[in-house]
PDB file of N, CA and C in Angstrom:
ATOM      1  N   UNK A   1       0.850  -1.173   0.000  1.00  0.00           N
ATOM      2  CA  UNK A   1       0.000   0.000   0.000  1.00  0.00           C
ATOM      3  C   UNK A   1       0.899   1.242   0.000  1.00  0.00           C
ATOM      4  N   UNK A   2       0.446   2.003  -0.941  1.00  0.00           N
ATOM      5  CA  UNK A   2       1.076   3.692  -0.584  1.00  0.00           C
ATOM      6  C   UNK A   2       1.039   4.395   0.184  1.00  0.00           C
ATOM      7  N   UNK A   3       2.525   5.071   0.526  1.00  0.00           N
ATOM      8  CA  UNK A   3       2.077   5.772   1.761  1.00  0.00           C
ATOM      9  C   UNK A   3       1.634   7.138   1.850  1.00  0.00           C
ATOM     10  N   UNK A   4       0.482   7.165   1.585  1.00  0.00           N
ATOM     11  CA  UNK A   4      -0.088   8.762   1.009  1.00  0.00           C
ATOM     12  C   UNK A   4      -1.002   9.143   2.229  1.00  0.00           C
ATOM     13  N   UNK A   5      -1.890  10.509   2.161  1.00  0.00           N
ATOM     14  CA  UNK A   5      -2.957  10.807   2.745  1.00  0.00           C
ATOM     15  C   UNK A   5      -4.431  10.862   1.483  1.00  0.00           C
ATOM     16  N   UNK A   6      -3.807  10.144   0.761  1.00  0.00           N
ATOM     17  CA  UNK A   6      -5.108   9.832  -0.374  1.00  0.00           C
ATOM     18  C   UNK A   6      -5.294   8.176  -0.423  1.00  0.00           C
ATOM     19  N   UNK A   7      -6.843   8.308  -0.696  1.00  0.00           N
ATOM     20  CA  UNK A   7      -7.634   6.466  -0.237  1.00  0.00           C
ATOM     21  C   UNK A   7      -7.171   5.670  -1.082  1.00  0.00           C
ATOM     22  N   UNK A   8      -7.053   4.975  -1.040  1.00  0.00           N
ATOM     23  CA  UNK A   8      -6.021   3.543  -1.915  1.00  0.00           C
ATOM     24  C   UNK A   8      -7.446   2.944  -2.278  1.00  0.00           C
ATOM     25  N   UNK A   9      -6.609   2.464  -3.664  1.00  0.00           N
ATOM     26  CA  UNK A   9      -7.682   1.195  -4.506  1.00  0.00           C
ATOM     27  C   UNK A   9      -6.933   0.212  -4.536  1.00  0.00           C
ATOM     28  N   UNK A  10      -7.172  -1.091  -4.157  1.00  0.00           N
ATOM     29  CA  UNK A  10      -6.514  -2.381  -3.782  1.00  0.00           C
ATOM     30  C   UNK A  10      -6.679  -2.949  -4.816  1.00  0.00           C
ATOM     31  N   UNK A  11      -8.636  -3.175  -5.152  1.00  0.00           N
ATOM     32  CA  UNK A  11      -8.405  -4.082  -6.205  1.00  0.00           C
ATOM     33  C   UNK A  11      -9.291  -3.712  -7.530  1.00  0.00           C
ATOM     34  N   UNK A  12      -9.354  -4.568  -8.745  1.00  0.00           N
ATOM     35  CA  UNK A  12      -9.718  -3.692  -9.680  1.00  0.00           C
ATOM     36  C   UNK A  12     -11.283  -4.023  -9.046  1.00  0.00           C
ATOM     37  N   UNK A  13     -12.184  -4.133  -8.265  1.00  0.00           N
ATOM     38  CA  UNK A  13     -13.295  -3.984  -7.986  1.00  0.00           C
ATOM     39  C   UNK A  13     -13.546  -2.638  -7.097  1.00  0.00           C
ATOM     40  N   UNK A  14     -12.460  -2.146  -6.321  1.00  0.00           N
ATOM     41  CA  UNK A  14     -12.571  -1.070  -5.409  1.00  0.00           C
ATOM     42  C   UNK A  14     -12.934   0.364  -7.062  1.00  0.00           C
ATOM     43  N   UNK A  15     -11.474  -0.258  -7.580  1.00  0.00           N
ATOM     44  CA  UNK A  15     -11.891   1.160  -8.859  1.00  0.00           C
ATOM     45  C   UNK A  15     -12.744   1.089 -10.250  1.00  0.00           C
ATOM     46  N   UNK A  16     -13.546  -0.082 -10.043  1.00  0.00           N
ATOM     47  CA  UNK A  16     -14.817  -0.696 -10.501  1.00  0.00           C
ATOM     48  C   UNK A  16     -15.458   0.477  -9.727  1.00  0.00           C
ATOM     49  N   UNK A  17     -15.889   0.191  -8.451  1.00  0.00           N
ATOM     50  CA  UNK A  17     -16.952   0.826  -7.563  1.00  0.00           C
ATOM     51  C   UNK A  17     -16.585   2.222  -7.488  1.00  0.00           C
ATOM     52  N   UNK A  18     -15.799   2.890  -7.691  1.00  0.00           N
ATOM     53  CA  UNK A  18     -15.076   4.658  -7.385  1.00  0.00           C
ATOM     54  C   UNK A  18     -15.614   5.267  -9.159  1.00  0.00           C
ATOM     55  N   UNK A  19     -15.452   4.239  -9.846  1.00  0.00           N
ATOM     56  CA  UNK A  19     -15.797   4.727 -11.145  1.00  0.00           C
ATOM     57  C   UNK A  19     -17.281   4.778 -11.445  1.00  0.00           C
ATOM     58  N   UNK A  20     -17.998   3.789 -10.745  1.00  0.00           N
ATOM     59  CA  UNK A  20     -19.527   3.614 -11.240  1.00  0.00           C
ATOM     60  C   UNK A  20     -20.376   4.600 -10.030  1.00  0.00           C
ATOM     61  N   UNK A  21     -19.411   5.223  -8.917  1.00  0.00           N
ATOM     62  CA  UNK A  21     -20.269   6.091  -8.116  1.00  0.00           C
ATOM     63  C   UNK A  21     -19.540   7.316  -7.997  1.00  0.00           C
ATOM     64  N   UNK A  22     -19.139   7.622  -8.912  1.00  0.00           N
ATOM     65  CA  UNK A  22     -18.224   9.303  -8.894  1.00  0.00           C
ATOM     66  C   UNK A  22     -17.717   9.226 -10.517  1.00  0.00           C
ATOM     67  N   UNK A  23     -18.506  10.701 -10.776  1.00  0.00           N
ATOM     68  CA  UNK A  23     -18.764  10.882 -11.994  1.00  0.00           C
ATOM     69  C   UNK A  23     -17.306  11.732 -12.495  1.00  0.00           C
ATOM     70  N   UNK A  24     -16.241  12.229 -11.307  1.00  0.00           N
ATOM     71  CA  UNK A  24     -14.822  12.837 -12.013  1.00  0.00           C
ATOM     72  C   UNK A  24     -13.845  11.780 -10.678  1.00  0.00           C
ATOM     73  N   UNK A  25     -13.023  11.458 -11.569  1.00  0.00           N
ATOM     74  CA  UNK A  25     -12.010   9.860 -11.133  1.00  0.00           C
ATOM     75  C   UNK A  25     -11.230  10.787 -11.449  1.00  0.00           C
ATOM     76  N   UNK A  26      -9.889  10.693 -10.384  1.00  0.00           N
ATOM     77  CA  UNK A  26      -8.393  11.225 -10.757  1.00  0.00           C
ATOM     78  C   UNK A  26      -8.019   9.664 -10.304  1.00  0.00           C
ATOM     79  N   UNK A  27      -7.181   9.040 -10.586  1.00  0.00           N
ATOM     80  CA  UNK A  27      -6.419   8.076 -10.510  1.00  0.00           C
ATOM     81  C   UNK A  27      -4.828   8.326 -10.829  1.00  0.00           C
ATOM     82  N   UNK A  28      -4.057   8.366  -9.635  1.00  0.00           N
ATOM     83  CA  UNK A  28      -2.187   8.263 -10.010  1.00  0.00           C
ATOM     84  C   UNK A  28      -1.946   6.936  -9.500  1.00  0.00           C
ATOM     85  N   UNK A  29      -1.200   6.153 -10.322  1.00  0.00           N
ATOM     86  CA  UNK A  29      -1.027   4.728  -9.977  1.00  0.00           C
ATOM     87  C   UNK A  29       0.308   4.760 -10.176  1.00  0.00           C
ATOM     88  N   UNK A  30       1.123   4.877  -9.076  1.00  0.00           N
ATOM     89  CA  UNK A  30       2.741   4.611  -9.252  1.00  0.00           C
ATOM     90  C   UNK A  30       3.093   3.584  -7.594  1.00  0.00           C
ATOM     91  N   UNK A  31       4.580   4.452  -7.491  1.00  0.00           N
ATOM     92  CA  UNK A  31       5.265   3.849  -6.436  1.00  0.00           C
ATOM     93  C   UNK A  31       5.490   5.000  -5.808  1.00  0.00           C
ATOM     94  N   UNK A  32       6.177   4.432  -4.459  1.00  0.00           N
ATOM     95  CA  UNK A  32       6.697   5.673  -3.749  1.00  0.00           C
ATOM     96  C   UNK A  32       8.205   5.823  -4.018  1.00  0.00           C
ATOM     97  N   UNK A  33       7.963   6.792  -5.035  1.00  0.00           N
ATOM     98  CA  UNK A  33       9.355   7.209  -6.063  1.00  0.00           C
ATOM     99  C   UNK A  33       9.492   8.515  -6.101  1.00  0.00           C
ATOM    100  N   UNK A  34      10.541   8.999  -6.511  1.00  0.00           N
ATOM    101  CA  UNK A  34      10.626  10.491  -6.445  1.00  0.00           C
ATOM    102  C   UNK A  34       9.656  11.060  -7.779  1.00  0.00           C
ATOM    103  N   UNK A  35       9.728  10.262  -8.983  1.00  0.00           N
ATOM    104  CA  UNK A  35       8.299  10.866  -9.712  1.00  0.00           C
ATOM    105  C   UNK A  35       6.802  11.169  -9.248  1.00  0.00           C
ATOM    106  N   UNK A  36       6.718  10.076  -8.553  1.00  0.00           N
ATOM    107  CA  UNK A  36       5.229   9.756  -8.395  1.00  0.00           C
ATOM    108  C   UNK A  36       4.878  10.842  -7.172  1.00  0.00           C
ATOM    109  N   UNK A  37       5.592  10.859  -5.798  1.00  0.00           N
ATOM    110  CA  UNK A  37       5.310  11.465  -4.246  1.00  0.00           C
ATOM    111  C   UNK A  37       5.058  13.030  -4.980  1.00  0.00           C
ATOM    112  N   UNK A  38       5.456  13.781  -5.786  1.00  0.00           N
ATOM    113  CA  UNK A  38       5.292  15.027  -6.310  1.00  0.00           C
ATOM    114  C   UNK A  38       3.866  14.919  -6.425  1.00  0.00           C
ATOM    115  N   UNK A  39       3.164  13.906  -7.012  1.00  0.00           N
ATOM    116  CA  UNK A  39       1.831  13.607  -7.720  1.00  0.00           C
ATOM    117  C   UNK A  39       1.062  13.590  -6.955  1.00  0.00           C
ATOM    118  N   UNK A  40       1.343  12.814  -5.686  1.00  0.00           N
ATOM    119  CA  UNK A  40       0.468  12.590  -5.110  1.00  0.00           C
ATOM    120  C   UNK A  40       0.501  13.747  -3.836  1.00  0.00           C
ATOM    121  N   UNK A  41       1.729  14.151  -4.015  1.00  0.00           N
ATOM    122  CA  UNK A  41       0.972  15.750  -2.952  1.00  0.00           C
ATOM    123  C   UNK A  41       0.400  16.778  -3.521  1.00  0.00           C
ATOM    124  N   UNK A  42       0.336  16.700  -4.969  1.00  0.00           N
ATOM    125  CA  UNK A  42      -0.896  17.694  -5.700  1.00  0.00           C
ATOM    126  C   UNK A  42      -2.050  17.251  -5.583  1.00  0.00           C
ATOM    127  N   UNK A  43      -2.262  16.215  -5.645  1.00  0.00           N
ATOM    128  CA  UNK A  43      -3.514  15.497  -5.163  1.00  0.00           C
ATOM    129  C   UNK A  43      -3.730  15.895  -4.111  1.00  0.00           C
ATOM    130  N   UNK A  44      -3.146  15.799  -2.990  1.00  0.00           N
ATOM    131  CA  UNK A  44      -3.546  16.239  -1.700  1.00  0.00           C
ATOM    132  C   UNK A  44      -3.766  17.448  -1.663  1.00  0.00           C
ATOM    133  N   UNK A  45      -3.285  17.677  -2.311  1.00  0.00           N
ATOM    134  CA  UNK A  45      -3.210  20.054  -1.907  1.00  0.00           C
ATOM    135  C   UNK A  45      -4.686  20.271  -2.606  1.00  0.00           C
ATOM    136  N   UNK A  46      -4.887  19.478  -3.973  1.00  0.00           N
ATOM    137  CA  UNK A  46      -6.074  19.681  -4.475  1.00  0.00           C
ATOM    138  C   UNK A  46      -7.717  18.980  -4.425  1.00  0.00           C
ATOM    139  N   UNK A  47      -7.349  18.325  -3.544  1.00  0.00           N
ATOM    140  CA  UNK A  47      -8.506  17.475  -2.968  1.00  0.00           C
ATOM    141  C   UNK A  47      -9.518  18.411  -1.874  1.00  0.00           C
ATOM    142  N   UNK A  48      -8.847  19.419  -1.516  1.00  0.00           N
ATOM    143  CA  UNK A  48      -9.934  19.694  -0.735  1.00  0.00           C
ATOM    144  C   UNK A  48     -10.444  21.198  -1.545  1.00  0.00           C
ATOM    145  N   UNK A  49      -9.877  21.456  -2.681  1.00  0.00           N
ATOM    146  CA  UNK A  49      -9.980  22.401  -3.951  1.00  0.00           C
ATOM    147  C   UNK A  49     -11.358  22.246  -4.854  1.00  0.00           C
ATOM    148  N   UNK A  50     -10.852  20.858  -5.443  1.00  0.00           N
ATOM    149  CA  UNK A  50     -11.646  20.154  -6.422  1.00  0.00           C
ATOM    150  C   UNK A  50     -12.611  19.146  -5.631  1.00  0.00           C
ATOM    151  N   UNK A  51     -13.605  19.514  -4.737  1.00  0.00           N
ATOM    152  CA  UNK A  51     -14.582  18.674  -4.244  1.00  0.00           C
ATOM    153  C   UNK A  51     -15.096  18.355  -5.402  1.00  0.00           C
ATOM    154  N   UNK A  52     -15.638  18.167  -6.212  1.00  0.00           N
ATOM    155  CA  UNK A  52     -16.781  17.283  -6.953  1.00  0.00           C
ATOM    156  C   UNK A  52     -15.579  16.458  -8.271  1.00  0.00           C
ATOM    157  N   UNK A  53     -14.267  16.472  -7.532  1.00  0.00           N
ATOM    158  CA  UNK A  53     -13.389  15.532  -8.252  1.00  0.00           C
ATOM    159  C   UNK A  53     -12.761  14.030  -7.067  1.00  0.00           C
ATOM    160  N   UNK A  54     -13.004  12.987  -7.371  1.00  0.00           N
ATOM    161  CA  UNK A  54     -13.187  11.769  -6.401  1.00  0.00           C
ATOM    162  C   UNK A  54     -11.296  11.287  -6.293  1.00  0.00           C
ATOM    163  N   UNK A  55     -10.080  11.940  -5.923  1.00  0.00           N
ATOM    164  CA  UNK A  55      -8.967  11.004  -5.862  1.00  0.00           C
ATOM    165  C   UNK A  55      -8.626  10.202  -5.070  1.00  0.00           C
ATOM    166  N   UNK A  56      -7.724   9.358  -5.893  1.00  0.00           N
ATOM    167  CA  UNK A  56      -7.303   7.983  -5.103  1.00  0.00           C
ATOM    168  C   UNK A  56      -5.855   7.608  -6.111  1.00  0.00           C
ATOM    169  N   UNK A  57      -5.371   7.266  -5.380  1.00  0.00           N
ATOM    170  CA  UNK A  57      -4.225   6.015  -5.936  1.00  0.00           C
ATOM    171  C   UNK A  57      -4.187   5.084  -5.677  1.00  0.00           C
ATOM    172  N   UNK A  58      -3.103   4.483  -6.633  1.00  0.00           N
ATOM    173  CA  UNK A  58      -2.919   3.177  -6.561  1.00  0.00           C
ATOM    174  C   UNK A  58      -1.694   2.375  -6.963  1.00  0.00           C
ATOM    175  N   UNK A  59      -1.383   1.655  -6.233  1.00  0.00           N
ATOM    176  CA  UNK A  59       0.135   0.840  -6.334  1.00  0.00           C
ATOM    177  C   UNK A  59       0.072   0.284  -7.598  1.00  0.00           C
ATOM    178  N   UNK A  60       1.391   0.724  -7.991  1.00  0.00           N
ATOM    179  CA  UNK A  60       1.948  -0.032  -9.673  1.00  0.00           C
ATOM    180  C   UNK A  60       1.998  -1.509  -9.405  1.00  0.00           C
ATOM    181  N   UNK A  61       2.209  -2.320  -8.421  1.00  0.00           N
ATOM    182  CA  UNK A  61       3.155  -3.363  -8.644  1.00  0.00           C
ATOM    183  C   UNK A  61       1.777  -4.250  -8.249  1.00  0.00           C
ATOM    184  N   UNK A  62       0.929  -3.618  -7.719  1.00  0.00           N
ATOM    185  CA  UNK A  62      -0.618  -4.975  -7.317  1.00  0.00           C
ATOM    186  C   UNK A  62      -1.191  -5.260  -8.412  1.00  0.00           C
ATOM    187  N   UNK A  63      -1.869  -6.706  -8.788  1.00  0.00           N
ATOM    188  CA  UNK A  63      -2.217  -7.266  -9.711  1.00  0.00           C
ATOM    189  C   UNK A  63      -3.478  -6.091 -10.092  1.00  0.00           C
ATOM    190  N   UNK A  64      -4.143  -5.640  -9.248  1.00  0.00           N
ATOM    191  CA  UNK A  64      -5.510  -4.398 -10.041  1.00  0.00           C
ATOM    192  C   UNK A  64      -5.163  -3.531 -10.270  1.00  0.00           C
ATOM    193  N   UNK A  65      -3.613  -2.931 -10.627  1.00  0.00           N
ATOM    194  CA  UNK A  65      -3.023  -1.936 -11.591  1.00  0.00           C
ATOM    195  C   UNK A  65      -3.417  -2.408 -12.986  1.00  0.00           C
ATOM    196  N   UNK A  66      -3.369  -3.461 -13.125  1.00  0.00           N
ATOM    197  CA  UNK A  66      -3.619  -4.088 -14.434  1.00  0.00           C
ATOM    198  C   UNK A  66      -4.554  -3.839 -15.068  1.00  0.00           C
ATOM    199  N   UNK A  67      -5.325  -3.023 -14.400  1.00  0.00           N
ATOM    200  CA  UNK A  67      -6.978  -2.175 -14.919  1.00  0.00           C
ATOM    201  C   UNK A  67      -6.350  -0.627 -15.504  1.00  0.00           C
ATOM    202  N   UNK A  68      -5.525  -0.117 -15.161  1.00  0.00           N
ATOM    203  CA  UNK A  68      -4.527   1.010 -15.109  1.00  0.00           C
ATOM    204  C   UNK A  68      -3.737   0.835 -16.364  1.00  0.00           C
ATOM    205  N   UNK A  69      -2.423   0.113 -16.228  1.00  0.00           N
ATOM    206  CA  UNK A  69      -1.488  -0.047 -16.885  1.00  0.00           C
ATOM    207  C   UNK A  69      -1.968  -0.411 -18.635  1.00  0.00           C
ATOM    208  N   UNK A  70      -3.605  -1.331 -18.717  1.00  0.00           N
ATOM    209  CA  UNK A  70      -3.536  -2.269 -19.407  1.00  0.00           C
ATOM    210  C   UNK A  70      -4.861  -0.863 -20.444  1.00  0.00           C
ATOM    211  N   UNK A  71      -4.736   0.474 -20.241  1.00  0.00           N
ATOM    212  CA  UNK A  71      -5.979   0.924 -20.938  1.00  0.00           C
ATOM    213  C   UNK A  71      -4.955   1.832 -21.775  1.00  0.00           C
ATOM    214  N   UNK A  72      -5.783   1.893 -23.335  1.00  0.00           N
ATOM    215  CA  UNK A  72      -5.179   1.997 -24.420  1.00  0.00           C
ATOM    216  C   UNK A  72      -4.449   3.731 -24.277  1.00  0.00           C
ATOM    217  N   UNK A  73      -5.211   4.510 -23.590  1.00  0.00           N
ATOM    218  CA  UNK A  73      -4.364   6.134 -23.088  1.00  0.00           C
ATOM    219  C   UNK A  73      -2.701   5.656 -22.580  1.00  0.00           C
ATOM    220  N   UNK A  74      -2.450   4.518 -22.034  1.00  0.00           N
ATOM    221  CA  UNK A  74      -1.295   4.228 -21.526  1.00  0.00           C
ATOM    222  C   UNK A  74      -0.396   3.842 -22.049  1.00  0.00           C
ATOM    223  N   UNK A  75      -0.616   3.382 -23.618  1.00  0.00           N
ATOM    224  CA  UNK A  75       0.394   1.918 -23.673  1.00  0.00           C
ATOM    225  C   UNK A  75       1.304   2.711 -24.610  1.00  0.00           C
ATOM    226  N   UNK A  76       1.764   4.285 -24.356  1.00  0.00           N
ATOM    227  CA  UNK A  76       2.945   4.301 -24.688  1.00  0.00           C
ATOM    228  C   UNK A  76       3.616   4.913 -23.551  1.00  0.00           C
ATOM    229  N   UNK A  77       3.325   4.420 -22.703  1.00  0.00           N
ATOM    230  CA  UNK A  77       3.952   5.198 -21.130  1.00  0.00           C
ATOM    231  C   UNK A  77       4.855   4.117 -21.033  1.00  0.00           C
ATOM    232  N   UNK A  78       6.085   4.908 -20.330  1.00  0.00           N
ATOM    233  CA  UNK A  78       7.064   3.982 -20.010  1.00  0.00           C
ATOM    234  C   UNK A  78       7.553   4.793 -18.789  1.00  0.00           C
ATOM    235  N   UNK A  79       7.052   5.727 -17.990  1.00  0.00           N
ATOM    236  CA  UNK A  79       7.253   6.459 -17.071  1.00  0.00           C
ATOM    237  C   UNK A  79       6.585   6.293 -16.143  1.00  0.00           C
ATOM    238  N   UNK A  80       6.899   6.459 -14.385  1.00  0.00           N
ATOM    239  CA  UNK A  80       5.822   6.553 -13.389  1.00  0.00           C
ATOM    240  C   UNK A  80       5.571   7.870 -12.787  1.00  0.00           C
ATOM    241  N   UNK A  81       4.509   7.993 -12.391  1.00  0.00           N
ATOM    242  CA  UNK A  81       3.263   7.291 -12.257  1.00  0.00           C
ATOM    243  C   UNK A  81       2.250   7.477 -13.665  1.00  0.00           C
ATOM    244  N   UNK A  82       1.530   6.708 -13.557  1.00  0.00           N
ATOM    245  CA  UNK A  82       0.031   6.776 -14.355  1.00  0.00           C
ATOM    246  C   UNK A  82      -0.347   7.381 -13.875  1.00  0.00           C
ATOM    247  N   UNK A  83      -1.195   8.684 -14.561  1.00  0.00           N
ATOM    248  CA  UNK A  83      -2.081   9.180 -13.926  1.00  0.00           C
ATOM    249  C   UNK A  83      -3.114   9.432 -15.119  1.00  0.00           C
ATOM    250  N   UNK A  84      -4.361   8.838 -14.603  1.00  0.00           N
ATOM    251  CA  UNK A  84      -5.242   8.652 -15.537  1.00  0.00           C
ATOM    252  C   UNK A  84      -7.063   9.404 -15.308  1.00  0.00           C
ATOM    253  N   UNK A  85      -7.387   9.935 -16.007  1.00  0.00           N
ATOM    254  CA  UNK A  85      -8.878  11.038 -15.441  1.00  0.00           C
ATOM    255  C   UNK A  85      -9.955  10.341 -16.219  1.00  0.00           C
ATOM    256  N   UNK A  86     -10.799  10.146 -15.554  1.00  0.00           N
ATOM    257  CA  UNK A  86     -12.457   9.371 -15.590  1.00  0.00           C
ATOM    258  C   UNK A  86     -13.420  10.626 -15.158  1.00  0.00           C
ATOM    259  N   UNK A  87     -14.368  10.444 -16.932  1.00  0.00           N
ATOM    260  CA  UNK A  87     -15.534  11.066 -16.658  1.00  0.00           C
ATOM    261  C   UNK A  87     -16.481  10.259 -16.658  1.00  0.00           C
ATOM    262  N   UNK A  88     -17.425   9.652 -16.038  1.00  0.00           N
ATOM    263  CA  UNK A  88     -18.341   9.012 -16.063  1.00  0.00           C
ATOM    264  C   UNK A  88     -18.353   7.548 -16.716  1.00  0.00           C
ATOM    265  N   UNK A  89     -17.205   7.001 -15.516  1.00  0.00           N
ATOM    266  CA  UNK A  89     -16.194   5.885 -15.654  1.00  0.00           C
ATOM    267  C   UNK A  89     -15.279   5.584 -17.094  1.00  0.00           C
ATOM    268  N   UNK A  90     -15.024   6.635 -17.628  1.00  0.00           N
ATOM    269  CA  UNK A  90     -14.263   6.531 -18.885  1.00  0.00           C
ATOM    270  C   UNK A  90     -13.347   7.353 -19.337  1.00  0.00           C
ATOM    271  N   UNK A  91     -12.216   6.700 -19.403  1.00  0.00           N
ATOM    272  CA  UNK A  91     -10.988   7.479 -19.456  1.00  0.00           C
ATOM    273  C   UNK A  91     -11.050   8.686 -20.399  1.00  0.00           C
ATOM    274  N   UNK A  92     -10.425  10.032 -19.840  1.00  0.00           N
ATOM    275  CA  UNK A  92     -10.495  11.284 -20.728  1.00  0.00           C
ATOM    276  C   UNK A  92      -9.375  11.155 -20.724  1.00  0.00           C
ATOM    277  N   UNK A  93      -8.697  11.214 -20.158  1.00  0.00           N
ATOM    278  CA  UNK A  93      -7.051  11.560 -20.297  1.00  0.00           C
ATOM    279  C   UNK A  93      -6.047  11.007 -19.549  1.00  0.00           C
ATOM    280  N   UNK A  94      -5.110  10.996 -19.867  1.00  0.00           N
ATOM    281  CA  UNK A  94      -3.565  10.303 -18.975  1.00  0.00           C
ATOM    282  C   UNK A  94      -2.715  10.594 -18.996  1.00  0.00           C
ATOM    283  N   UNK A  95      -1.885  11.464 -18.134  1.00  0.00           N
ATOM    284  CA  UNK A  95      -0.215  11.742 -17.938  1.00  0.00           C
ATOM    285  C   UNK A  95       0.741  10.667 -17.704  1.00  0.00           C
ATOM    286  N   UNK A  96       1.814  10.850 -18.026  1.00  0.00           N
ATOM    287  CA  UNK A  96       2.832   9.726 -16.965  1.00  0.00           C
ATOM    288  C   UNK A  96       3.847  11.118 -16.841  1.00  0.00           C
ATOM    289  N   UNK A  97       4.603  10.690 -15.582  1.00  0.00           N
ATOM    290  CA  UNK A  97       5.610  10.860 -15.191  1.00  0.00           C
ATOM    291  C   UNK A  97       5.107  12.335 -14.093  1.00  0.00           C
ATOM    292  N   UNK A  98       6.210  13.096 -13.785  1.00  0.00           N
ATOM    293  CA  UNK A  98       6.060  13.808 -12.849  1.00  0.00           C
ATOM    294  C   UNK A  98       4.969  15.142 -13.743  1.00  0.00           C
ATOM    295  N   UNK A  99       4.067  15.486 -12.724  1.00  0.00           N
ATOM    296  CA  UNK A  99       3.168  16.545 -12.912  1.00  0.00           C
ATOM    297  C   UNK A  99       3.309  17.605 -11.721  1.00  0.00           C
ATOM    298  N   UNK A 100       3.109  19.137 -11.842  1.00  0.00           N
ATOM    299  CA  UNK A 100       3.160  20.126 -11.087  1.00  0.00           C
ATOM    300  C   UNK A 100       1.729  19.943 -10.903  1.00  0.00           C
ATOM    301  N   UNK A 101       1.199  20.991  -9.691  1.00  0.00           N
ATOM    302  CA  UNK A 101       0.452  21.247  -9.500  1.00  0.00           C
ATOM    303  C   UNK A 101      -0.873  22.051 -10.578  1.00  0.00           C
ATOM    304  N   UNK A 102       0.215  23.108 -11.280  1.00  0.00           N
ATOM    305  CA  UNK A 102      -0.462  23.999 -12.551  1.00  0.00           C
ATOM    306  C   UNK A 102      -1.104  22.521 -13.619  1.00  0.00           C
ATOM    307  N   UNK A 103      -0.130  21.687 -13.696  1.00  0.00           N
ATOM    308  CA  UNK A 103      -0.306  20.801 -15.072  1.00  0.00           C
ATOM    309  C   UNK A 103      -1.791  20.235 -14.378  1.00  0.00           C
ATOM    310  N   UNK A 104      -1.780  19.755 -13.181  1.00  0.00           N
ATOM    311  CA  UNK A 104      -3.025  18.874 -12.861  1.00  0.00           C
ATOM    312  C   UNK A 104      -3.924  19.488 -12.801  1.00  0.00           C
ATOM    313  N   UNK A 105      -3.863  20.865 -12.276  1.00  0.00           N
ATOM    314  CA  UNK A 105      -5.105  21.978 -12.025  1.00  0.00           C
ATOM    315  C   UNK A 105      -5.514  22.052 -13.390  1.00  0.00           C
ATOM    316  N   UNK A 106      -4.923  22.426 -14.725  1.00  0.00           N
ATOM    317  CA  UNK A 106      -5.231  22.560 -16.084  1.00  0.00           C
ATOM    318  C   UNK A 106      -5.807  20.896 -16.525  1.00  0.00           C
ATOM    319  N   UNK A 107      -5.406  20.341 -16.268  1.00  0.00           N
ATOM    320  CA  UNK A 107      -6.356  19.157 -16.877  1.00  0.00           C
ATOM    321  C   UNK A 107      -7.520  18.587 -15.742  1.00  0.00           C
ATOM    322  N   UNK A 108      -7.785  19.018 -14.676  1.00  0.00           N
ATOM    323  CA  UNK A 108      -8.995  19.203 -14.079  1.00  0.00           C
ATOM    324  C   UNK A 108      -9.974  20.104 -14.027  1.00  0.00           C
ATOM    325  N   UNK A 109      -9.527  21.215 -14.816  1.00  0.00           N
ATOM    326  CA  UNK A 109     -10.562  22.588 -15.054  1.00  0.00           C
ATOM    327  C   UNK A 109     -10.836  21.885 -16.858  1.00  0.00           C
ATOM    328  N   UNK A 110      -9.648  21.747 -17.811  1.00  0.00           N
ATOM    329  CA  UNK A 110     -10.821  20.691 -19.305  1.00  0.00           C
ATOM    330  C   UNK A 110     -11.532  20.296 -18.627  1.00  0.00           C
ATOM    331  N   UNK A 111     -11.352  18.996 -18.127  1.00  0.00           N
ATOM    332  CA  UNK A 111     -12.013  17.724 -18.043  1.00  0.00           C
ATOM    333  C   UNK A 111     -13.087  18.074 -17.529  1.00  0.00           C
ATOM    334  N   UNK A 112     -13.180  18.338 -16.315  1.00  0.00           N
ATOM    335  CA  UNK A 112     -14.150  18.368 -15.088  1.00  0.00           C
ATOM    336  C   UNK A 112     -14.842  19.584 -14.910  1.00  0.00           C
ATOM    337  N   UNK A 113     -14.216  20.833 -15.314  1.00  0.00           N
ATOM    338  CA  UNK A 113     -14.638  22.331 -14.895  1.00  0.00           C
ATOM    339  C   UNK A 113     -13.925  22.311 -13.170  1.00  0.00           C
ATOM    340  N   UNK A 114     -14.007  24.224 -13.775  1.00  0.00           N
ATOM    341  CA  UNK A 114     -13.752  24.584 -12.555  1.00  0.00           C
ATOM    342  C   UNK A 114     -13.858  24.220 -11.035  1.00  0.00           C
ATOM    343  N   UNK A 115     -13.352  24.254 -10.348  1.00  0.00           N
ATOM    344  CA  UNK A 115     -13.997  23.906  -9.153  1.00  0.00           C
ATOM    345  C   UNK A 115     -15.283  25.090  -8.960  1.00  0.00           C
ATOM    346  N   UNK A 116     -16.063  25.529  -7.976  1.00  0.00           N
ATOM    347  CA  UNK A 116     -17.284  26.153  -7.460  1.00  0.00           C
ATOM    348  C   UNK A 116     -16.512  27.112  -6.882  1.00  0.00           C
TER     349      UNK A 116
END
């Protein structure tokens, strides 16, 4: 498990269920690496920003990354983390590798709109 202050998805049924009851999905699926920990403290800084956006991560190396790793936005990533955005359980978009805060805020105001 990651050691974040954002809710972990274990298995591909947890992000089955996050996708079919929250209509904006941020998903970063790495390790605790110097790419990924950048990612996931924008997440944190922006989680209490972007309320009507649902984040979570998730470990690269557990077999229900394979829901992650294995969707066609990805398969020219060779960088960590995944980070992948769900509108109404369906992938809009996907970064890899390290993201600033500006980069994630700009692809959560496309995708999702502004926050309120």
């Amino acid at each position: 498990m990651l050691n974040t202050n954002l809710n972990h998805l274990e298995t591909e049924r947890d992000l089955q269920d996050v996708l079919a009851n929250n209509e904006h999905v941020m998903v970063c699926c790495g390790r605790m690496g110097p790419m990924c920990i950048p990612v996931y403290r924008v997440m944190e800084q922006l989680e209490t920003t972007y309320t009507h956006v649902t984040f979570r991560d998730m470990d690269f190396d557990i077999p229900a990354a394979r829901a992650i790793r294995s969707l066609p936005q990805c398969a020219s990533f060779t960088g960590l983390p995944f980070t992948v955005y769900f509108k109404k359980g369906k992938a809009v978009a996907a970064t890899t590798s390290i993201q600033d805060k500006a980069q994630v805020a700009n692809i959560l105001d496309r995708e999702f709109g502004k926050p309120a």
